[in-house]
N, C-alpha and C. Protein backbone atom coordinates (compact mmCIF):
# COMPACT_ATOMS: atom_id res chain seq x y z
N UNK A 1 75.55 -9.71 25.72
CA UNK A 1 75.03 -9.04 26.89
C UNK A 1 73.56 -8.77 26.68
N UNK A 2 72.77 -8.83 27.83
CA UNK A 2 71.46 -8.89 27.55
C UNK A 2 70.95 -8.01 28.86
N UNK A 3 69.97 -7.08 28.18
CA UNK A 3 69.76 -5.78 29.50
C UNK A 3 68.38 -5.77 29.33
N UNK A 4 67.74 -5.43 30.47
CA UNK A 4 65.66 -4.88 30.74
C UNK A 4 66.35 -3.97 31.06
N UNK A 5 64.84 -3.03 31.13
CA UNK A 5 64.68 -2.16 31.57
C UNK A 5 62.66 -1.43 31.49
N UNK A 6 62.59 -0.58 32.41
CA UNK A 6 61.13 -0.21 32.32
C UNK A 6 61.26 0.97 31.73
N UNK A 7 61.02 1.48 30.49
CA UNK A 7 60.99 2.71 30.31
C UNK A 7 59.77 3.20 29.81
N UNK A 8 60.00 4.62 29.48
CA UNK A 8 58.46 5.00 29.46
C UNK A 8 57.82 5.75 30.68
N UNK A 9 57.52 5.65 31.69
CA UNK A 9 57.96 5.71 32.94
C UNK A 9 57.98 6.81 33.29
N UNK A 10 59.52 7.11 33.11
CA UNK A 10 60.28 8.58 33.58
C UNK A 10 59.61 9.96 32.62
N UNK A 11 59.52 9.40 31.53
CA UNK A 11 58.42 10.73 30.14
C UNK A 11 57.72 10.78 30.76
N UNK A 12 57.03 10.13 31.69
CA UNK A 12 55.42 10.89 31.91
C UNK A 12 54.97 11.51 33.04
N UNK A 13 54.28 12.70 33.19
CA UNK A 13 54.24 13.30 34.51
C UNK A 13 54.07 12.68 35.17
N UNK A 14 52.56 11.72 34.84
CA UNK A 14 51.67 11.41 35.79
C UNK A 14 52.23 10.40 36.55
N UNK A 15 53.09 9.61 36.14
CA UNK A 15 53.98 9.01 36.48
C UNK A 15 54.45 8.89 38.16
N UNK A 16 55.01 9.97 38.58
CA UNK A 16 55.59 10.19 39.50
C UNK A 16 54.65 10.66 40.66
N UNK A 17 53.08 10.39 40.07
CA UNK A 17 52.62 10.54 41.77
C UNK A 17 51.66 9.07 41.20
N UNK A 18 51.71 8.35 40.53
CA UNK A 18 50.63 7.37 40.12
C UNK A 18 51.70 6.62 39.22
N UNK A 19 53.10 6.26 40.05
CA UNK A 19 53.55 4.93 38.74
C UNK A 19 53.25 3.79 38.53
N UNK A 20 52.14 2.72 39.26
CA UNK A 20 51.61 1.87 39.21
C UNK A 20 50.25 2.05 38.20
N UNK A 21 50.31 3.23 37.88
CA UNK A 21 49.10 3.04 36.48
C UNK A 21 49.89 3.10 35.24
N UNK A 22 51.25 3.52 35.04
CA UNK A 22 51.93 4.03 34.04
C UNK A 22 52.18 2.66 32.91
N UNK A 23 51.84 2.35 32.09
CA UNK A 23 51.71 1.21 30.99
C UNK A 23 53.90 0.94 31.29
N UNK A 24 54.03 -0.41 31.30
CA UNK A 24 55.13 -0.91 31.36
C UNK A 24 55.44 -1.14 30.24
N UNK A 25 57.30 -0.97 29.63
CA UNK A 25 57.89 -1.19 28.57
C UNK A 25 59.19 -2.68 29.11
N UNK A 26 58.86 -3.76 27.90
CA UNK A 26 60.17 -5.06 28.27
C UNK A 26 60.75 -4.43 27.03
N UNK A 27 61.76 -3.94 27.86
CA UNK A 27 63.09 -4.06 26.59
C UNK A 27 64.25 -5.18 26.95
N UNK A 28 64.38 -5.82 25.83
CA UNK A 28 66.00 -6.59 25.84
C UNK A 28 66.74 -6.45 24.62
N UNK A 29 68.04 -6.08 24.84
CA UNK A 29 69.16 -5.68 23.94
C UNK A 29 70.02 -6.53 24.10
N UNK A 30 70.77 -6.94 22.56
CA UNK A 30 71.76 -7.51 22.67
C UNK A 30 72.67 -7.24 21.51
N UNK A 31 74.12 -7.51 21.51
CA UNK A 31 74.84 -7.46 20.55
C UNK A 31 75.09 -8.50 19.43
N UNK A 32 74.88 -8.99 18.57
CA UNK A 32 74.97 -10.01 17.90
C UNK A 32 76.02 -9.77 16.63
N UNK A 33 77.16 -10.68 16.57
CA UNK A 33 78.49 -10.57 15.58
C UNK A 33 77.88 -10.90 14.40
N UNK A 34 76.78 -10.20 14.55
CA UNK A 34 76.89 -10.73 12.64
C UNK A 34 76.22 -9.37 11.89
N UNK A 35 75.84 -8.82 10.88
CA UNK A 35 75.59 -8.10 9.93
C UNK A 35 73.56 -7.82 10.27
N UNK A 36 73.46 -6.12 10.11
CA UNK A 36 72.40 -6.07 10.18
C UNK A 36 71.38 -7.00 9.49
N UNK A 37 71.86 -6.80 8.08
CA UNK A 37 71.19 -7.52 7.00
C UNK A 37 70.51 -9.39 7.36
N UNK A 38 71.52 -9.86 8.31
CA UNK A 38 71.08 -11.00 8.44
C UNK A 38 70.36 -11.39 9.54
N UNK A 39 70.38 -10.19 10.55
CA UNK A 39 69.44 -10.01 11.70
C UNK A 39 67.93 -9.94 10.83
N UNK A 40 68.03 -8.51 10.03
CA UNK A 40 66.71 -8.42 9.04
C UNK A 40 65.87 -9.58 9.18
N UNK A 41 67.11 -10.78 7.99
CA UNK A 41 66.48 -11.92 7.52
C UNK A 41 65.77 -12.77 8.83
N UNK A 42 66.29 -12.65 9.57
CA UNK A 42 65.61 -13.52 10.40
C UNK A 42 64.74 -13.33 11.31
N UNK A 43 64.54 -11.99 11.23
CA UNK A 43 63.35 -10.68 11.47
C UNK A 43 62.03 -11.31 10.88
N UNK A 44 62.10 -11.16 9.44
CA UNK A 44 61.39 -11.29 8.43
C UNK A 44 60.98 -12.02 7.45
N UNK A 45 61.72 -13.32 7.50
CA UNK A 45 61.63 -14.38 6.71
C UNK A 45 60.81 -15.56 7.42
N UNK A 46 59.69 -15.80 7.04
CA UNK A 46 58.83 -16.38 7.66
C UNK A 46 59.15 -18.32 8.22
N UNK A 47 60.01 -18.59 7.49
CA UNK A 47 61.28 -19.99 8.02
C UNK A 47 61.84 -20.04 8.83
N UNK A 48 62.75 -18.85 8.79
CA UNK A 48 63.79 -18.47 9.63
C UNK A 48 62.92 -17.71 11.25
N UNK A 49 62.17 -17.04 11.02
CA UNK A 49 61.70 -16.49 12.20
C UNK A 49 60.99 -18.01 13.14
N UNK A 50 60.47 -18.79 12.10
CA UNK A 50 59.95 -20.00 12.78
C UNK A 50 61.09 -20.70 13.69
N UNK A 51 62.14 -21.25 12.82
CA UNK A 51 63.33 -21.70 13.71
C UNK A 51 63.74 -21.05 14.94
N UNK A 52 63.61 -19.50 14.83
CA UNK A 52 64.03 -19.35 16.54
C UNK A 52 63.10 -18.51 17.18
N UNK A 53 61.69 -18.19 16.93
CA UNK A 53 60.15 -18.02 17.80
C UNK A 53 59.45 -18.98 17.57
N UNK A 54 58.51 -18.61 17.02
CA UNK A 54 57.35 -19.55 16.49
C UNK A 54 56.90 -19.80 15.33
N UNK A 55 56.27 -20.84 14.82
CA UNK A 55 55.63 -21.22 13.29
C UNK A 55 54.86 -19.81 13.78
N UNK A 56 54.54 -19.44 11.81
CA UNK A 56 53.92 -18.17 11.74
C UNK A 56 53.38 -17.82 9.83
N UNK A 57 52.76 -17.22 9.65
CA UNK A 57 52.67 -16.88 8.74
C UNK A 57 52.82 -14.99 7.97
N UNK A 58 54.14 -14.70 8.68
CA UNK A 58 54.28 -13.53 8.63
C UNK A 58 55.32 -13.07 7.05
N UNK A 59 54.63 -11.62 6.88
CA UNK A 59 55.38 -10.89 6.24
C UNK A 59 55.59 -9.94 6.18
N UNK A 60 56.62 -9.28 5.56
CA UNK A 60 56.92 -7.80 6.07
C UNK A 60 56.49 -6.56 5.38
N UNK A 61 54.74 -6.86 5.00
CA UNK A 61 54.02 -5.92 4.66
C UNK A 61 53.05 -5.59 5.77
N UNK A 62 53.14 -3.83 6.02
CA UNK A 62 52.01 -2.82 6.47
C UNK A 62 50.97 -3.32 6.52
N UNK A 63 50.47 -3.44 7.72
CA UNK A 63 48.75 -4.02 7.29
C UNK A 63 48.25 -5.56 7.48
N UNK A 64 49.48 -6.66 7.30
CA UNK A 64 49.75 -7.83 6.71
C UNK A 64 49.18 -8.29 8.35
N UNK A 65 48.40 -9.24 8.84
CA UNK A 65 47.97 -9.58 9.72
C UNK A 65 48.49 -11.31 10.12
N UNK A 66 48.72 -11.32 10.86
CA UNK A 66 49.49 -12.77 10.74
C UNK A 66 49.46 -13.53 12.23
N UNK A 67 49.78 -14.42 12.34
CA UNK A 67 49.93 -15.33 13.65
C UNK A 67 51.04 -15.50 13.54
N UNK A 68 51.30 -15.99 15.27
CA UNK A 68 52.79 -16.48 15.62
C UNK A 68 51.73 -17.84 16.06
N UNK A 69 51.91 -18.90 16.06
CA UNK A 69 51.41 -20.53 16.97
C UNK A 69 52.54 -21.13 17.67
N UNK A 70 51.82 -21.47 18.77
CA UNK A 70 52.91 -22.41 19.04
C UNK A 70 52.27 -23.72 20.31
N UNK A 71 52.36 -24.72 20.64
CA UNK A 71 51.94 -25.35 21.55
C UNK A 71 50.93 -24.71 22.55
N UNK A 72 49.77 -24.89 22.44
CA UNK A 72 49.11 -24.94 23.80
C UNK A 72 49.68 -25.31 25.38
N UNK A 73 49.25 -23.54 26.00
CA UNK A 73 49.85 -24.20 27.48
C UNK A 73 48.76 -24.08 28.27
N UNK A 74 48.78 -23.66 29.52
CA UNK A 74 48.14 -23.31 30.65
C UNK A 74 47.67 -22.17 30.54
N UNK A 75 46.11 -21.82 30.30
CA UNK A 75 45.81 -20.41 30.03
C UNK A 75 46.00 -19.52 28.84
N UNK A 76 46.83 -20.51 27.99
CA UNK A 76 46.94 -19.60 26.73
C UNK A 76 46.65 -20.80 25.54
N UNK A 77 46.06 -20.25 24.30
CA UNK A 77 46.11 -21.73 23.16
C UNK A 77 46.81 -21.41 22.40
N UNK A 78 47.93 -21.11 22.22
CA UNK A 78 48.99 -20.71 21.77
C UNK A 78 48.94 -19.80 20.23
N UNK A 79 48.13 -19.16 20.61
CA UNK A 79 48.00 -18.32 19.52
C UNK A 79 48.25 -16.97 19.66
N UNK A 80 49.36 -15.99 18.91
CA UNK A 80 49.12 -14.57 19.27
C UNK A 80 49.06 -14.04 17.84
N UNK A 81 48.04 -13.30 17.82
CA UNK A 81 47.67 -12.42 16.54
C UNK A 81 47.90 -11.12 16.87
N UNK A 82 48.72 -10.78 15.26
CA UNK A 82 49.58 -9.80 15.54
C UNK A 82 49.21 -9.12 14.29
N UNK A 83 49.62 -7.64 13.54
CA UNK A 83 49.51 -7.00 12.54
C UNK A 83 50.66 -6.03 12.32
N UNK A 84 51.31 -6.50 11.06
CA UNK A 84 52.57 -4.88 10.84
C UNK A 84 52.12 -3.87 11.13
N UNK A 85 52.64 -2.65 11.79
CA UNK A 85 52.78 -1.53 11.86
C UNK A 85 53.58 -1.00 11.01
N UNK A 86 54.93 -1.36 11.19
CA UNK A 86 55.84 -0.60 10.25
C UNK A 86 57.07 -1.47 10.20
N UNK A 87 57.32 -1.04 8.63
CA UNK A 87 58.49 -1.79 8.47
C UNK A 87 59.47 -0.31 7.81
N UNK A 88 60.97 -0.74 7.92
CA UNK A 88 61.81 0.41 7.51
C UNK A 88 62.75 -0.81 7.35
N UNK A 89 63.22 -1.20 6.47
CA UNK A 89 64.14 -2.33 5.99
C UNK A 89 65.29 -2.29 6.91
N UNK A 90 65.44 -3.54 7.52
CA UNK A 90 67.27 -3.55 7.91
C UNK A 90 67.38 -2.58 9.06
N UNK A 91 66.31 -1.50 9.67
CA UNK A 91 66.59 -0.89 10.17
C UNK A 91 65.33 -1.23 11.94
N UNK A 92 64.12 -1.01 11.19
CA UNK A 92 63.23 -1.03 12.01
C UNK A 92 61.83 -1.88 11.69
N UNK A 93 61.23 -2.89 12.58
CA UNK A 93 60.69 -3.01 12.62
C UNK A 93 59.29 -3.35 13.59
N UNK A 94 57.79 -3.09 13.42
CA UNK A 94 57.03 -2.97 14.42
C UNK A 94 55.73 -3.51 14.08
N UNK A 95 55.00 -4.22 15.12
CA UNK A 95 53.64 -5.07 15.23
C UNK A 95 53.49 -5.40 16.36
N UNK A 96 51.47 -5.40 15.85
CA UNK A 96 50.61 -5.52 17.12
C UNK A 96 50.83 -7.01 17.61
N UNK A 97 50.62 -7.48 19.08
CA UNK A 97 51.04 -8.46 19.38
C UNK A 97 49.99 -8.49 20.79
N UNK A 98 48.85 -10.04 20.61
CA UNK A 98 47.92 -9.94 21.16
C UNK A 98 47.37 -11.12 21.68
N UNK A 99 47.16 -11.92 22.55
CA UNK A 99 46.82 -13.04 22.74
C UNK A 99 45.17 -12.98 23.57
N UNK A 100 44.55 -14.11 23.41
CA UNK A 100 43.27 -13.92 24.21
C UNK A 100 42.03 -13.65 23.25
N UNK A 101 42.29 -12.64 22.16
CA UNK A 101 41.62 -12.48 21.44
C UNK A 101 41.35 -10.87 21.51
N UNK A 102 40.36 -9.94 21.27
CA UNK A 102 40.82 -8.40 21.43
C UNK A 102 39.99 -8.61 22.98
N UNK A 103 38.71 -9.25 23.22
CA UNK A 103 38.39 -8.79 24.14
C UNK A 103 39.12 -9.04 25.07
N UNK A 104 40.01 -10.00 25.35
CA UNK A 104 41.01 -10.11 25.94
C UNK A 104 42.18 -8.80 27.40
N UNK A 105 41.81 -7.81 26.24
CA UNK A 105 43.18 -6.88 26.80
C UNK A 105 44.62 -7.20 27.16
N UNK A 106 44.59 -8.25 26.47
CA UNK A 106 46.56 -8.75 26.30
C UNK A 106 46.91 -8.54 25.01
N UNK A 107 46.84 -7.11 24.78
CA UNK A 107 47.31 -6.34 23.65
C UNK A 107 48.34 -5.01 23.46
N UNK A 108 49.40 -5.78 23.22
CA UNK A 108 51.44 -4.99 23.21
C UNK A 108 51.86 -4.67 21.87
N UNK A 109 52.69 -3.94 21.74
CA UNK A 109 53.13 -3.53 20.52
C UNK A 109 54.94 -3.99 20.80
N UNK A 110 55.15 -4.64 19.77
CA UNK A 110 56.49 -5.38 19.44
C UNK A 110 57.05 -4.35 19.09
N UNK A 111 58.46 -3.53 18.69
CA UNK A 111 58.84 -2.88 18.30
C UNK A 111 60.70 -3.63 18.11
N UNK A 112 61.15 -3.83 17.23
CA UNK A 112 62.28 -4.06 16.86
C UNK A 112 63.43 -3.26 16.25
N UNK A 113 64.27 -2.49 16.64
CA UNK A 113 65.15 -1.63 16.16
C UNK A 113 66.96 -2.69 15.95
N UNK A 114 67.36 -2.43 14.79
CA UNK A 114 68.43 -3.07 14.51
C UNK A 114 69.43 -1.64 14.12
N UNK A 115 70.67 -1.34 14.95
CA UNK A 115 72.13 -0.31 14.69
C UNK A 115 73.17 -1.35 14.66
N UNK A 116 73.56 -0.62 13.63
CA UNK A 116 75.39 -1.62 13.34
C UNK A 116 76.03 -0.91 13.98
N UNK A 117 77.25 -2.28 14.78
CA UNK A 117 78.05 -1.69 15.95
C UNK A 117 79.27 -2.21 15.48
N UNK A 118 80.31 -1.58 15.81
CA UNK A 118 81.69 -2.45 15.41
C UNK A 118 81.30 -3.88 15.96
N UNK A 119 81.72 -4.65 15.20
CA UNK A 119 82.00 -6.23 14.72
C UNK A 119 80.27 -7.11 15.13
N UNK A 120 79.20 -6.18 14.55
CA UNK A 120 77.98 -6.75 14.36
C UNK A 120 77.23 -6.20 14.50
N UNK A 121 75.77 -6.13 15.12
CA UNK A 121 74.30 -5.56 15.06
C UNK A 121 73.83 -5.26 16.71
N UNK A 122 73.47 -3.85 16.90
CA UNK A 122 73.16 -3.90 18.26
C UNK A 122 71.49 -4.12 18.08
N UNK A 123 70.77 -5.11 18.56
CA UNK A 123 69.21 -5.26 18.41
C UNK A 123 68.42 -4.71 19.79
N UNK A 124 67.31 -4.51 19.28
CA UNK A 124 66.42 -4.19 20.69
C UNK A 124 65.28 -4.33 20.17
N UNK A 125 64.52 -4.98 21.50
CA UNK A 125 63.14 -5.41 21.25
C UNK A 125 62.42 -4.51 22.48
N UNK A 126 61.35 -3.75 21.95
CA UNK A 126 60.68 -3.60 23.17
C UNK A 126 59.05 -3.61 22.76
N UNK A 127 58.92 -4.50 23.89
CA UNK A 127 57.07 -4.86 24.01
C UNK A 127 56.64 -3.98 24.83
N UNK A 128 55.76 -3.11 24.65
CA UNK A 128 55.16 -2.05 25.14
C UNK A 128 53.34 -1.79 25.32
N UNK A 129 52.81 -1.27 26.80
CA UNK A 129 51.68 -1.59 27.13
C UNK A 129 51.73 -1.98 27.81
N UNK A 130 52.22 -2.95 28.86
CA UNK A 130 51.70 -4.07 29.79
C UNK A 130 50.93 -2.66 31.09
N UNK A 131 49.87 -3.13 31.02
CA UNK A 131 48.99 -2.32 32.22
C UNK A 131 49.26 -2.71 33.37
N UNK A 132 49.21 -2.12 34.47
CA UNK A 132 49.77 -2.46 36.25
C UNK A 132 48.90 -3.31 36.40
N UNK A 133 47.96 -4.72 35.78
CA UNK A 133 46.98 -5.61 36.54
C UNK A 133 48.10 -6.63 35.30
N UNK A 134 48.89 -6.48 34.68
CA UNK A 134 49.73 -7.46 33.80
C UNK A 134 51.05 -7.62 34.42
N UNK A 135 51.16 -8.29 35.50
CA UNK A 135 52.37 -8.04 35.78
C UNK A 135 52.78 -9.81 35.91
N UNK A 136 52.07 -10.52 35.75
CA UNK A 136 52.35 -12.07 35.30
C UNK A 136 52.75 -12.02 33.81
N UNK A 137 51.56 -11.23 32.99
CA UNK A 137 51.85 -11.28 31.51
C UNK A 137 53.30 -10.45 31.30
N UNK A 138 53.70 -9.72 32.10
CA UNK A 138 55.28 -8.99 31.73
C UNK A 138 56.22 -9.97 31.93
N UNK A 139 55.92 -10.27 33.25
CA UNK A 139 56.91 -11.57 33.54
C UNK A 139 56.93 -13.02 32.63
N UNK A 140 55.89 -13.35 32.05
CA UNK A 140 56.45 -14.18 31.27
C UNK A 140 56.43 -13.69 29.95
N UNK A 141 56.46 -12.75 29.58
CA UNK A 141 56.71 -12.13 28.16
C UNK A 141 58.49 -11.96 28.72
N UNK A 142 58.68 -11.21 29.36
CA UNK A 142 60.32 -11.41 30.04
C UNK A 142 60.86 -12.49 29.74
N UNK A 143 60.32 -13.61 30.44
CA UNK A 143 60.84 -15.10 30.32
C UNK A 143 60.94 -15.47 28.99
N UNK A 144 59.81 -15.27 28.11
CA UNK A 144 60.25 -16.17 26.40
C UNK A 144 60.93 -14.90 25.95
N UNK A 145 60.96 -13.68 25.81
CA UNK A 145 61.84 -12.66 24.91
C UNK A 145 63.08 -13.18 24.96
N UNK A 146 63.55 -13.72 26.40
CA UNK A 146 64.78 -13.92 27.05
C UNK A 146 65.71 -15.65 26.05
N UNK A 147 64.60 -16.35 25.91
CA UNK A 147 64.41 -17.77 25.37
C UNK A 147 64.72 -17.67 24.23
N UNK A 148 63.85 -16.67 23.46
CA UNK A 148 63.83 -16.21 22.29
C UNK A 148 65.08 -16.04 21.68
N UNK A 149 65.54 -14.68 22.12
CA UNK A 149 66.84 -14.39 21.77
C UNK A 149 68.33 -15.71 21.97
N UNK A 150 68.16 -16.02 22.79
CA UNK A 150 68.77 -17.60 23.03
C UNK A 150 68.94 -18.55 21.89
N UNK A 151 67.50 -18.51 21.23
CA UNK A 151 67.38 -19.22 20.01
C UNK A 151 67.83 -18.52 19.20
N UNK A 152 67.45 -17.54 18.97
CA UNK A 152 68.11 -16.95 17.96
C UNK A 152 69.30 -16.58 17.63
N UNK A 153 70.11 -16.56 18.80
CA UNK A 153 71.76 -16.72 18.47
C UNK A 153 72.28 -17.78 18.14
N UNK A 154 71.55 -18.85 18.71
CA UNK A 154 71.66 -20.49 17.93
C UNK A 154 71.25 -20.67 16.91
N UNK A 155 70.70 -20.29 16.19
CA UNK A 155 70.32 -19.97 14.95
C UNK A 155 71.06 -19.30 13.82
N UNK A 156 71.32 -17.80 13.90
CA UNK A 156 72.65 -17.26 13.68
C UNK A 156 73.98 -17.69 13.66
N UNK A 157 74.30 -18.37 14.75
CA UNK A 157 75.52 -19.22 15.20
C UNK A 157 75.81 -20.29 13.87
N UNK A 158 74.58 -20.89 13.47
CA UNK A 158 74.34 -22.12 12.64
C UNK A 158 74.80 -21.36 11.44
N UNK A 159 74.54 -20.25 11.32
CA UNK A 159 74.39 -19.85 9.82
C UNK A 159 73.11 -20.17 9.03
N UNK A 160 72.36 -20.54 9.44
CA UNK A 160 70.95 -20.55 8.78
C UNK A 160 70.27 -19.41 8.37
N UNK A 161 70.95 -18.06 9.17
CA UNK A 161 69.68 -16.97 8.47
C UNK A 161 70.60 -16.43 7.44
């Protein structure tokens, strides 16, 4: 099962007389039958994350600055540079996530939370920031999160992570 939602939103006063300025949150959740631990791995293992996002040179150190690449499209050269925020093993993890370059302003914060649920891992991703003039960049951040996870249960499925 796979759920959005906008949150963020409802916390804020200002919100409710000005919600078209209020920074947008993509969350998608899903349940996956397999073991936190191997969600982790494929969180964090710079192979495995390639097989179901993008080639990358990531690791799961604080600070650690890294790229995701992937094919050049229309408007983007497929580059998003990103930096750990925080890691909490198996449990949580979070990074900057930025395309364009800084002057850009297509700059989100990834946030990944992994809870064990009877018979596997409940995951959630939420990209957070999108400003009310980003509402193409939400929508197709929507579209690959959605792709993403797709792969990545095919992936899982395989037994590869």
């Amino acid at each position: 099962m796979s759920t959005m939602s906008n949150e963020g939103a409802q916390s804020n006063a200002a919100a409710k007389t000005k919600p078209a300025e209020t920074p947008r949150t993509l969350v998608v959740e899903r349940v996956f039958p397999h073991p936190p631990e191997k969600l982790w791995r494929a969180l964090t293992e710079s192979p495995l994350l390639a097989q179901w996002m993008m080639n990358n040179d990531f690791e799961p150190v604080v600070g650690r600055k890294f790229q995701f690449r992937a094919d050049p499209a229309p408007n983007w050269n497929g580059v998003v540079d990103c930096e750990v925020i925080s890691v909490d093993p198996i449990q949580r993890l979070s990074y900057n996530w930025g395309v364009g370059g800084s002057e850009s302003g297509l700059q989100w914060v990834v946030l990944w939370t992994l809870t064990p649920v009877a018979g596997g891992t409940h995951v959630r991703m939420e990209q957070s920031g999108f400003g009310p003039d980003q509402q193409a960049a939400y929508q197709g951040a929507n579209y690959g999160w959605q792709k993403f996870f797709g792969n990545l249960d095919r992936v899982l499925a395989g037994g590869a992570a």
